[in-house]
N, C-alpha and C. Protein backbone atom coordinates (compact mmCIF):
# COMPACT_ATOMS: atom_id res chain seq x y z
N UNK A 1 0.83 -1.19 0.00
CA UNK A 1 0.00 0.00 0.00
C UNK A 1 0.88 1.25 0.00
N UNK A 2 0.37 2.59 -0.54
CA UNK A 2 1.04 3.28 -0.40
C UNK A 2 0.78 4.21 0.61
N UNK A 3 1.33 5.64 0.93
CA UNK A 3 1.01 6.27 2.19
C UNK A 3 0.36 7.41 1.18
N UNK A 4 -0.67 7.76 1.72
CA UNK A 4 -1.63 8.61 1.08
C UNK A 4 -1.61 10.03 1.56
N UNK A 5 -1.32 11.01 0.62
CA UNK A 5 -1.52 12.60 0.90
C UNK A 5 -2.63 12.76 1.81
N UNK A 6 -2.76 13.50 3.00
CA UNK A 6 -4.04 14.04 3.55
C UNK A 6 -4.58 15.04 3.19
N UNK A 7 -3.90 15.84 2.14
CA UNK A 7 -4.63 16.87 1.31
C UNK A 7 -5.21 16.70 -0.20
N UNK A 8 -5.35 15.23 -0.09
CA UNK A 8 -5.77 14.98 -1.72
C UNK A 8 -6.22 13.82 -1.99
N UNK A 9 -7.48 13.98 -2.81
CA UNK A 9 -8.32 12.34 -2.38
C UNK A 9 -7.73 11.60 -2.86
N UNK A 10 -7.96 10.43 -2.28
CA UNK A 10 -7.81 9.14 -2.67
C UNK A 10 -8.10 8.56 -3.96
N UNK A 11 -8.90 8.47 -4.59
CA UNK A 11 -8.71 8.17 -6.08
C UNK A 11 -8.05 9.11 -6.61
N UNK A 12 -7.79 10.50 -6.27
CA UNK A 12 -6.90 11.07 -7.61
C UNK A 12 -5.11 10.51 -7.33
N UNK A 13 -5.22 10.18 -6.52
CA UNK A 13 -3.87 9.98 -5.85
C UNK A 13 -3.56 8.12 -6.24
N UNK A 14 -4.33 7.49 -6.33
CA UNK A 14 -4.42 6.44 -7.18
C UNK A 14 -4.46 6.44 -8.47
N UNK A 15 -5.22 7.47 -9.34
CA UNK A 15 -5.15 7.64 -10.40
C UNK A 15 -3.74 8.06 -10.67
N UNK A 16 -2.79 8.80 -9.98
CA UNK A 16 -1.64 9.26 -10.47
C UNK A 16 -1.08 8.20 -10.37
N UNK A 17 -0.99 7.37 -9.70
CA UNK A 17 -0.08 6.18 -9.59
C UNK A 17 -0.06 5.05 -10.61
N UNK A 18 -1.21 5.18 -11.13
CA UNK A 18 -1.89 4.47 -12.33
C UNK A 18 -1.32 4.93 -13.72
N UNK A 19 -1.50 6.46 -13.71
CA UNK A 19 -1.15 6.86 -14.52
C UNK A 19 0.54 6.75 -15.08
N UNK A 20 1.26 7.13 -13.94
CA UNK A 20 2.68 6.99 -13.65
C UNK A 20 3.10 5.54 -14.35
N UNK A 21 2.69 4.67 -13.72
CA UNK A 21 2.72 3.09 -13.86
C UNK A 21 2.28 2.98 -16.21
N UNK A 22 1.79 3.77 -16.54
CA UNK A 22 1.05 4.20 -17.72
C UNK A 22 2.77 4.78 -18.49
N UNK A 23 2.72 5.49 -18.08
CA UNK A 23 3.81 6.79 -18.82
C UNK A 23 5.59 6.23 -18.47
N UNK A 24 5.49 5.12 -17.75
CA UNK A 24 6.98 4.17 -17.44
C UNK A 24 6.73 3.00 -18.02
N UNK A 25 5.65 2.52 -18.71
CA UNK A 25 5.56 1.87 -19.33
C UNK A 25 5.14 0.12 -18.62
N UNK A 26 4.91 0.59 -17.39
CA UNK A 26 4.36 -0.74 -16.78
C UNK A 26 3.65 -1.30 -16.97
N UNK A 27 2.37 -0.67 -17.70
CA UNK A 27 1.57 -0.74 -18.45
C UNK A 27 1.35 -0.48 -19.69
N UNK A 28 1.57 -1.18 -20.66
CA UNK A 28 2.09 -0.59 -21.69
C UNK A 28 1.00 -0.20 -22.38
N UNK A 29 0.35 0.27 -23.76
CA UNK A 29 -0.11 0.35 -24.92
C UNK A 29 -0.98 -0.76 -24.76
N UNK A 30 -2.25 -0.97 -24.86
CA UNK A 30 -3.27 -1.94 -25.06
C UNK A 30 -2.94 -3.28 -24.25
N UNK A 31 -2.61 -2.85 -22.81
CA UNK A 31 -2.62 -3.87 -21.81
C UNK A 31 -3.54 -3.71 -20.94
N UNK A 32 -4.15 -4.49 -20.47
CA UNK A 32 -5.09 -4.38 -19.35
C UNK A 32 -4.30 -3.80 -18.24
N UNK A 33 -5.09 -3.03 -17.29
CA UNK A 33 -4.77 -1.96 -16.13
C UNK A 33 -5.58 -2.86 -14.92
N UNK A 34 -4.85 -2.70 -13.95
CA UNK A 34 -5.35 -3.71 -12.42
C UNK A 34 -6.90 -3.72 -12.10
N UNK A 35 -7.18 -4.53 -12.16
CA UNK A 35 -8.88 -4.92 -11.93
C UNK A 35 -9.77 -3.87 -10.78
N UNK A 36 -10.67 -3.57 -10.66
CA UNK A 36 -11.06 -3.17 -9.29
C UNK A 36 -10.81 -3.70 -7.93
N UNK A 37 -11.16 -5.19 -7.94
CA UNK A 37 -10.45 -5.86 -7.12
C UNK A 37 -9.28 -5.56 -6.99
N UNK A 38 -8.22 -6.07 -7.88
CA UNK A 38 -6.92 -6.10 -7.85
C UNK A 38 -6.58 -4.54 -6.82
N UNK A 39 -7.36 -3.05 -7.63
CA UNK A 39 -6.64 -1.73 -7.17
C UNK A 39 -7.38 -1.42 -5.62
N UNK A 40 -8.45 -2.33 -4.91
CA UNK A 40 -8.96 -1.98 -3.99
C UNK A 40 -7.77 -2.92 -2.57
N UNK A 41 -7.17 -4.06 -3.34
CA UNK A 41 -6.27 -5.13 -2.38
C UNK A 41 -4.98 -3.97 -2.39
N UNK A 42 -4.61 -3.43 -3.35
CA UNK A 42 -3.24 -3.05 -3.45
C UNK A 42 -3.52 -1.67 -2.65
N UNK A 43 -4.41 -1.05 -2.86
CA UNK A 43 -4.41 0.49 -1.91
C UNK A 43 -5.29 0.17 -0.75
N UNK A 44 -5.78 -0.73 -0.01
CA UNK A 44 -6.24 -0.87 0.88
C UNK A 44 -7.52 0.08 0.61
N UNK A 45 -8.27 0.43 -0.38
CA UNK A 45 -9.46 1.33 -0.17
C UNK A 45 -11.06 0.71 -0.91
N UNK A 46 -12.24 1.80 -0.77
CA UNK A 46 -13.36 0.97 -0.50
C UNK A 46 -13.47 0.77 -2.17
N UNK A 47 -13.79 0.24 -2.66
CA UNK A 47 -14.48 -0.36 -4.18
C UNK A 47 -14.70 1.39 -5.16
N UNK A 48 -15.85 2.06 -4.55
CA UNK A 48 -16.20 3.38 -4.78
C UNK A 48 -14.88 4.04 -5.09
N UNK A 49 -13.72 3.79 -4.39
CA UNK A 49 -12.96 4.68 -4.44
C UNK A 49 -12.17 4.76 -5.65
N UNK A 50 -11.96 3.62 -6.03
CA UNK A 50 -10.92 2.12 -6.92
C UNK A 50 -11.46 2.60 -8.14
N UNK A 51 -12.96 2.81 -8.21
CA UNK A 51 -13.61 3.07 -9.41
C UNK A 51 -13.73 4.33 -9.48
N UNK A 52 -13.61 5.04 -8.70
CA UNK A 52 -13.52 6.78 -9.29
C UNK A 52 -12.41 7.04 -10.05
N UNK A 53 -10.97 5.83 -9.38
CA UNK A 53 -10.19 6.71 -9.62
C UNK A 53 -9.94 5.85 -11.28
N UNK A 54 -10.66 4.76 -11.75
CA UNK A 54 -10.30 3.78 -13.00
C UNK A 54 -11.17 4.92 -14.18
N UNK A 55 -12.30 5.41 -13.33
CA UNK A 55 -13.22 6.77 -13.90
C UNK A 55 -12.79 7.61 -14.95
N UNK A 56 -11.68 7.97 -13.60
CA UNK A 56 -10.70 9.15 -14.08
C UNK A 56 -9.88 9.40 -15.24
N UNK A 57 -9.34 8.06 -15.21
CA UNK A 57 -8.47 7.84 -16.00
C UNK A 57 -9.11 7.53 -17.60
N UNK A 58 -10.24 7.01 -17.41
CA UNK A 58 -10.99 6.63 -18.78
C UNK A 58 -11.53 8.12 -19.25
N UNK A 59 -11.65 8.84 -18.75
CA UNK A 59 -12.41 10.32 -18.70
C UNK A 59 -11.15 10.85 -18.92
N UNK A 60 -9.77 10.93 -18.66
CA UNK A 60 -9.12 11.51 -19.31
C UNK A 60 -8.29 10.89 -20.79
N UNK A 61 -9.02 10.30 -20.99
CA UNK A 61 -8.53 8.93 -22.16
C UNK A 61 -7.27 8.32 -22.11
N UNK A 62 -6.70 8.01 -20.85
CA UNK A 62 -5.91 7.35 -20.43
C UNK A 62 -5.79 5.60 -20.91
N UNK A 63 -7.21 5.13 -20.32
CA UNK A 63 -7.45 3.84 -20.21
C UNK A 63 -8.93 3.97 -21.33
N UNK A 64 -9.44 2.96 -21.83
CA UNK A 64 -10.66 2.79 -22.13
C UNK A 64 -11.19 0.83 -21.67
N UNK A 65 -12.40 0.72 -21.64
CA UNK A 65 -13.08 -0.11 -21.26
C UNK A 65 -13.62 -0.77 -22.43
N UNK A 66 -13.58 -2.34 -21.98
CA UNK A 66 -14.27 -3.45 -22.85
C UNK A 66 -15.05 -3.75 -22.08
N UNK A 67 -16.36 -3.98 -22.15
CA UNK A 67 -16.91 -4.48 -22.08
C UNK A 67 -17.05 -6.22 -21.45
N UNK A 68 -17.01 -6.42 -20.25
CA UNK A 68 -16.60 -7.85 -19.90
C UNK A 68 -14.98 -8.40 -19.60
N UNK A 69 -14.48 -7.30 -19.90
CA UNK A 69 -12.80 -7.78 -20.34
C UNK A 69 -11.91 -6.79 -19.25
N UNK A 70 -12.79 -5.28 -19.03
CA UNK A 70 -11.73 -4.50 -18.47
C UNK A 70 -11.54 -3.44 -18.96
N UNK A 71 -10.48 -2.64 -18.12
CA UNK A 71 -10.07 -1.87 -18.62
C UNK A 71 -8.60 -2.10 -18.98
N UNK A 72 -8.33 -0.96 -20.17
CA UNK A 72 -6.84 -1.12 -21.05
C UNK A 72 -6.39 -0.12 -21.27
N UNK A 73 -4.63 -0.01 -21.45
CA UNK A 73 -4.20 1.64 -21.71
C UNK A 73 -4.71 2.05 -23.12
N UNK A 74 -4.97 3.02 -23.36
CA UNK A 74 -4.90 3.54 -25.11
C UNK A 74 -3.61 3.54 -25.68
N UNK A 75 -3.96 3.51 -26.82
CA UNK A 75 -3.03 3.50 -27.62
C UNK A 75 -2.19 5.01 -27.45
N UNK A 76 -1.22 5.35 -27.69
CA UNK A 76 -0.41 6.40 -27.91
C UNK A 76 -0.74 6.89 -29.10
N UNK A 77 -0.12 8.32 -29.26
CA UNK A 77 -0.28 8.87 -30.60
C UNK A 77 0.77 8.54 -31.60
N UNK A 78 0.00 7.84 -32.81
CA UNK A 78 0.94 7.52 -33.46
C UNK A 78 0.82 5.89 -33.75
N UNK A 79 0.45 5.50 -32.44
CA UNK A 79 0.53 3.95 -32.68
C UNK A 79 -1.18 3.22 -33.02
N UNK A 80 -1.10 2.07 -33.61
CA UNK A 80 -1.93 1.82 -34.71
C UNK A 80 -3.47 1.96 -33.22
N UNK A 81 -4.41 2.70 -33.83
CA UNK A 81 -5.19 3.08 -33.24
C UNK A 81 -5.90 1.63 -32.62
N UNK A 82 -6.31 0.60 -33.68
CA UNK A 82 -7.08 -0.85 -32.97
C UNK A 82 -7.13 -1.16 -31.98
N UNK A 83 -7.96 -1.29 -30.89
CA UNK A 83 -7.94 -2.18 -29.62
C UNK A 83 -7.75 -3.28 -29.72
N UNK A 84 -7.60 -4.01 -28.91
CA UNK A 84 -6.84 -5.68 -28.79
C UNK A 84 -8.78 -6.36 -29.13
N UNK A 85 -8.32 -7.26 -29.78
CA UNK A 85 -9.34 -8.58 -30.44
C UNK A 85 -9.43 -8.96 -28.85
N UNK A 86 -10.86 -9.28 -28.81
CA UNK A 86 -11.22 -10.16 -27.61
C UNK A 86 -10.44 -11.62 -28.06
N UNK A 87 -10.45 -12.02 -26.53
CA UNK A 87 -10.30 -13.42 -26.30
C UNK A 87 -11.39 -14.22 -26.96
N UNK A 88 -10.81 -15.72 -27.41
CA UNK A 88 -11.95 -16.28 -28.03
C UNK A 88 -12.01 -17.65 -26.73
């Protein structure tokens, strides 16, 4: 877990970490991004929170959402726009 600013909510402060994790490439280009579950075990916080901050990030077109599958980084500029083919 990490230690959390007391002047700054909790999902945006997850979202940066997300994002960070995004822009170092931990996440690369059309990879899935940590589940709700997954981001509520790793920051110790409530579900609501996990999802404001996965929100955020889709609202700033960071990540976008499949449907059943998740969420995933976007593509960069430049790189071939397609989202990843579902699983069969």
């Amino acid at each position: 877990m990490i230690e959390f600013e007391p002047d700054a909510p909790r999902w945006r402060q997850i979202a940066d970490v997300l994002r960070a994790r995004i822009e170092d490439g931990t996440y690369p280009p059309r990879t899935r991004v940590p589940s709700l579950v997954q981001i509520t075990a790793e920051f110790g916080v409530a579900s609501a929170t996990a999802q404001k901050a996965l929100r955020a990030l889709r609202e700033q077109g960071v990540t976008y959402t499949e449907q059943g599958l998740g969420s995933f980084v976007s593509p960069r500029s430049g790189d071939d726009e397609t989202p990843p083919a579902r699983p069969s």
